[in-house]
Structure formats: structure tokens, C-alpha cells
Protein backbone atom coordinates (compact mmCIF):
# COMPACT_ATOMS: atom_id res chain seq x y z
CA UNK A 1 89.80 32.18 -78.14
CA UNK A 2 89.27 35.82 -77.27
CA UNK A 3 89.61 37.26 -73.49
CA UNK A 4 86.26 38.10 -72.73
CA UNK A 5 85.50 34.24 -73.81
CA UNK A 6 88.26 33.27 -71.26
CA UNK A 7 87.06 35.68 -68.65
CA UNK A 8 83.25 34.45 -69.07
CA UNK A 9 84.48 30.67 -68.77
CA UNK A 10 86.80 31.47 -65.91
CA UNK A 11 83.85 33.52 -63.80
CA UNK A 12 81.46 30.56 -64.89
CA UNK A 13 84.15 28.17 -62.89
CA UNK A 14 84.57 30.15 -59.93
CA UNK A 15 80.71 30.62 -59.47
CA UNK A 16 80.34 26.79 -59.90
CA UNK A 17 83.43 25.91 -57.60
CA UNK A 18 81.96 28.30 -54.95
CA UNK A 19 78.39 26.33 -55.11
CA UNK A 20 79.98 23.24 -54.55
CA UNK A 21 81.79 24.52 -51.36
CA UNK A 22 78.56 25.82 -50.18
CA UNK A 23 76.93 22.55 -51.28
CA UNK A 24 78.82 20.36 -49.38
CA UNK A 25 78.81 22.87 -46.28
CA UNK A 26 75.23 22.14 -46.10
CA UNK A 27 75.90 18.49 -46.39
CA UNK A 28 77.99 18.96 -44.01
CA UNK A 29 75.93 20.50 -41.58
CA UNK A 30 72.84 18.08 -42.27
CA UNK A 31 75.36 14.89 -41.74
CA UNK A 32 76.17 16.97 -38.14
CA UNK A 33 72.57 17.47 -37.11
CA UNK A 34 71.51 14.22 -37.79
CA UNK A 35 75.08 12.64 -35.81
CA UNK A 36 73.67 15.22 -32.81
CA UNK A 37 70.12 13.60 -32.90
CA UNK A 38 71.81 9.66 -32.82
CA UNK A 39 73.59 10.78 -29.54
CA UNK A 40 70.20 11.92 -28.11
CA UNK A 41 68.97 8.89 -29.60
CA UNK A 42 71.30 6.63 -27.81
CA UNK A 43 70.84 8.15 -24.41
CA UNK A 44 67.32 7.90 -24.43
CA UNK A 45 67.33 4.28 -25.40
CA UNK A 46 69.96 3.50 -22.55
CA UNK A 47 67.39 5.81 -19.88
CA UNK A 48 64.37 3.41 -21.77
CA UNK A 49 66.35 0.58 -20.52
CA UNK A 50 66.34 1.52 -17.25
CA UNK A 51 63.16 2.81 -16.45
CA UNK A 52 61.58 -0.24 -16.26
CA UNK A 53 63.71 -1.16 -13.62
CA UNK A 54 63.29 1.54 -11.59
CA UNK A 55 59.25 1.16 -11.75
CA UNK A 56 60.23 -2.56 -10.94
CA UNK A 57 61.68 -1.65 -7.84
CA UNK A 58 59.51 0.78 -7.03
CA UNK A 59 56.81 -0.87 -7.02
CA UNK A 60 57.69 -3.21 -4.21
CA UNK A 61 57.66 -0.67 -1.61
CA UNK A 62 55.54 2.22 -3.19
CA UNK A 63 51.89 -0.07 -2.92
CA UNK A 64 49.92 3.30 -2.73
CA UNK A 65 51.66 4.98 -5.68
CA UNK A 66 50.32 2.97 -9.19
CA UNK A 67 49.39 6.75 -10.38
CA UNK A 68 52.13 8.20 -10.21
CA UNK A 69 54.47 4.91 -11.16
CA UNK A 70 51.59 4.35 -14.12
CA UNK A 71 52.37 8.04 -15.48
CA UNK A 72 55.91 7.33 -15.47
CA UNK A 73 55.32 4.56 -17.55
CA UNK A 74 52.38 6.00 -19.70
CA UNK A 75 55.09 9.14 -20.20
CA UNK A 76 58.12 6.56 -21.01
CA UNK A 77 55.54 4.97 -24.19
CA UNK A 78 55.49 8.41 -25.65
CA UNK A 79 58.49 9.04 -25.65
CA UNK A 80 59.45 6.20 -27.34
CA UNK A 81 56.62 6.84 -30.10
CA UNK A 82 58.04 10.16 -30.46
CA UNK A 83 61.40 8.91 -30.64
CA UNK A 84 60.63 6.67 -33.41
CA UNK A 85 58.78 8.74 -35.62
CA UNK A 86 61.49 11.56 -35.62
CA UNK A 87 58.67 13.78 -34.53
CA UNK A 88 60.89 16.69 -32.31
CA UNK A 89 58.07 18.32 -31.19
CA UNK A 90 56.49 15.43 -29.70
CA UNK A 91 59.35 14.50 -28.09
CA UNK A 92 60.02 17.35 -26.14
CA UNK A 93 56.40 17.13 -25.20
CA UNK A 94 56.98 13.25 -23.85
CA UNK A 95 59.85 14.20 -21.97
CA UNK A 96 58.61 17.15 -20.18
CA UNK A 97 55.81 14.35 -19.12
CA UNK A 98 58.38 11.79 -18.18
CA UNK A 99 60.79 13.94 -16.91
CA UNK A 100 57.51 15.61 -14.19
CA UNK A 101 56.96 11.57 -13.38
CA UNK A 102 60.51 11.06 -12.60
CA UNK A 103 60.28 13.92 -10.13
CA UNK A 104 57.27 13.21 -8.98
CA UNK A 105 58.52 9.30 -8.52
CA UNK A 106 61.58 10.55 -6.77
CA UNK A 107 59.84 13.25 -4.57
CA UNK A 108 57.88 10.48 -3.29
CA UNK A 109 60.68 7.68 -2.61
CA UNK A 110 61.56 10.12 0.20
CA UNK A 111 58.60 9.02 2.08
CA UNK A 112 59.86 5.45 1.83
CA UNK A 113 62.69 5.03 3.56
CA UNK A 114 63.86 1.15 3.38
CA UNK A 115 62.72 2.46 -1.10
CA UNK A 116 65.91 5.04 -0.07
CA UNK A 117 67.88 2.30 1.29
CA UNK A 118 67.76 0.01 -1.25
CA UNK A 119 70.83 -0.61 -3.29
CA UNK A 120 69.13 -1.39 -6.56
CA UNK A 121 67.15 1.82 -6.48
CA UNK A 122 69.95 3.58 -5.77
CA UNK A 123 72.16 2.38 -8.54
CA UNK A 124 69.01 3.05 -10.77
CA UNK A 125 67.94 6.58 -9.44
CA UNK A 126 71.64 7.44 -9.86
CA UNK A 127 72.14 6.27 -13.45
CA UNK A 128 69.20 7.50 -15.06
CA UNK A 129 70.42 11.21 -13.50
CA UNK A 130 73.89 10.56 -14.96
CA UNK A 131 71.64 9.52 -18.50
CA UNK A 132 69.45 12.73 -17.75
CA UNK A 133 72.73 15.21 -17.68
CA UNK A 134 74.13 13.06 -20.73
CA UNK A 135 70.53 14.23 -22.63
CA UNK A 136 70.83 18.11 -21.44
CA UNK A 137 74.22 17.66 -22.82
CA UNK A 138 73.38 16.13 -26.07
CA UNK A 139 70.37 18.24 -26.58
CA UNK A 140 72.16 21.61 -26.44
CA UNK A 141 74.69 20.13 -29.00
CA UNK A 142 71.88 18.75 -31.16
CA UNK A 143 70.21 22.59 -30.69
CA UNK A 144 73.38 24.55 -31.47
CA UNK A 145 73.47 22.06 -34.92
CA UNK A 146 70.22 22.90 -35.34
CA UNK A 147 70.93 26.68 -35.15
CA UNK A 148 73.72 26.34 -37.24
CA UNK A 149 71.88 24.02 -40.13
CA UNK A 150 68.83 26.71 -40.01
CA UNK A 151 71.18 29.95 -40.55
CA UNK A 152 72.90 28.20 -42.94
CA UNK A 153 69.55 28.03 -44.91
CA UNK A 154 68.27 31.40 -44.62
CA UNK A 155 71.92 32.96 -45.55
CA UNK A 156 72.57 34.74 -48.66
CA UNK A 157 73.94 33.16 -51.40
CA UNK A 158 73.33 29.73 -49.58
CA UNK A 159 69.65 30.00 -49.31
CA UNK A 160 69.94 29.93 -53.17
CA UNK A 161 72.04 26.23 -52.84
CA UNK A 162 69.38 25.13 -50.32
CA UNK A 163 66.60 25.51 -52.40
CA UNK A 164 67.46 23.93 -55.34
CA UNK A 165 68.47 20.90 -53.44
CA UNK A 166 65.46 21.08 -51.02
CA UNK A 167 67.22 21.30 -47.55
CA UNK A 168 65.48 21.65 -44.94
CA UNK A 169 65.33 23.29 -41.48
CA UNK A 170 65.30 21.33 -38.49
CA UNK A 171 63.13 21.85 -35.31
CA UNK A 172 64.82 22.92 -31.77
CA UNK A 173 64.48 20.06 -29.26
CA UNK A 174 62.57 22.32 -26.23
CA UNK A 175 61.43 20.96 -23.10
CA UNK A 176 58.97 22.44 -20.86
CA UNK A 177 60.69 22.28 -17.74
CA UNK A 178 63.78 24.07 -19.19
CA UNK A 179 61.90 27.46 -19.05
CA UNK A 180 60.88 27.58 -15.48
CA UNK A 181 62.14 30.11 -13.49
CA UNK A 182 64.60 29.17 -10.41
CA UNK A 183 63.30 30.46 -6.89
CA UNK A 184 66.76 31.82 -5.22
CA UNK A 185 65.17 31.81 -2.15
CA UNK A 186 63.85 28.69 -1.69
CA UNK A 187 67.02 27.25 -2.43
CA UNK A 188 68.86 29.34 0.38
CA UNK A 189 65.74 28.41 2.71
């Protein structure tokens, strides 16, 4: 065997050892992204759960309120649809609905006061918040996989990698409400 034989062999090994390592990075980073949209997943299921409830309850004291307790509702279907179909997009949209209902539900159980005093509403009210932080949570670690997977992709030599084994970049999970500027003043007023 002559040198330059050994040489060519020995580059040839390297070059296919280093695709493997950037291979399985991007396996890596898929099997992360999708791990970060099964948390979201969970915590929306577990808020599903308990929406219902809440309606339920509201609904005994809030007799002039079917709109806004019907868009709730209406807002917690889509989600679901979105949810199920993997559809990112149309998920954020359904939440930034829901998420304006739950406001808009809450907003108005100030006007009710024995609604307030209830203990059931309040354990409800209380965990779906606790669910709602657990989603912002979730959602900025499913985004920062998502950022990760997606640079991954469009890095040199891994965009090579990616393309022959077709990965693909993932969509940012945005809501609406997230982009809304805070008024300082009003909450100082």
C-alpha cells in the first residue's frame, strides 16, 4: 500500500466520522424539539381539563355572560384542533383567542362577587394561571429548541448533512399577546 493510498483512506474516514457526529447532532436536536413540544403538549391538555370546569362554574353566577363564556369555549375547540394536527401556527393563533377569553372571563368575575368568593373558582382561576406560567415556560424552551434545530440547518457543513437526510426546520410557537407593549403608567396609576 503506498502513502498517498493511506492518506486518501485515512481523510475518507475522518470526513465520514465527522458526518456522523454532525448526523446524530441533528438527531439530537430533532429528538429535543420534539421532547420541548410534548411538555407544551402536556400542559395544555392539563389547562383543557380544567377549562371546562371553570365555564362550569361560571356559568352559575355569570347568567348575562354566554358570549363571552361561549368564546372561551369556541377558543378552547381550536386549540385543541390545532394541538392535534401539529399545526404551530394555528396554535398560537387559538391561544391568543383563548388566552383574550380567559381575560375577558376573569375581567368580568370581578363584577360578581359571591363568582370571587367561591372556592371552586378560585382553586380553578388559580390553577389554570399556575398551567398558563408552566406554558410561557415551556414555550420559550420549545422556541430556544427551535432556534437551535433551525441554525443547525442553515450552518455550514451541516446544511450539507441536513439535506441529504431531509431535516427540517421547525416553526416558532408566537402568540399575539406576547408582543403588546406594557403601559408603565397605568400600572403605577
Amino acid at each position: 500500500m503506498s502513502l498517498t493510498f493511506i492518506l486518501i483512506l485515512a481523510a475518507l474516514l475522518i470526513a465520514a466520522l465527522y458526518a456522523a457526529l454532525i448526523y446524530n447532532n441533528l438527531v439530537r436536536l430533532k429528538h429535543t424539539l420534539a421532547k420541548a413540544w410534548s411538555n407544551i403538549d402536556v400542559a395544555l391538555k392539563q389547562r383543557h381539563d380544567e377549562l371546562p370546569k371553570l365555564v362550569a362554574v361560571c356559568k352559575r353566577y355569570m347568567q348575562h355572560e354566554q358570549e363571552t363564556l361561549t368564546r372561551v369555549v369556541e377558543a378552547r375547540g381550536a386549540v385543541l384542533d390545532a394541538q392535534h394536527a401539529g399545526r404551530v401556527r394555528a396554535l398560537g393563533r387559538a391561544e391568543t383567542e383563548l388566552r383574550a377569553g380567559l381575560d375577558r372571563l376573569l375581567a368580568l368575575a370581578e363584577n360578581y362577587p359571591d363568582l370571587k368568593a367561591d372556592r371552586a373558582f378560585q382553586q380553578l382561576s388559580q390553577r389554570i394561571s399556575q398551567l398558563e406560567d408552566t406554558i410561557a415556560d415551556r414555550r420559550e424552551l420549545y422556541n430556544d429548541s427551535v432556534n437551535l434545530n433551525n441554525m443547525r440547518l442553515e450552518q455550514f457543513p451541516d446544511v450539507f448533512i441536513a439535506r441529504l437526510f431531509n431535516f427540517r426546520p421547525a416553526e416558532l410557537l408566537e402568540f399575539q399577546d406576547a408582543r403588546k407593549d406594557v403601559d408603565i403608567a397605568k400600572l403605577f396609576a
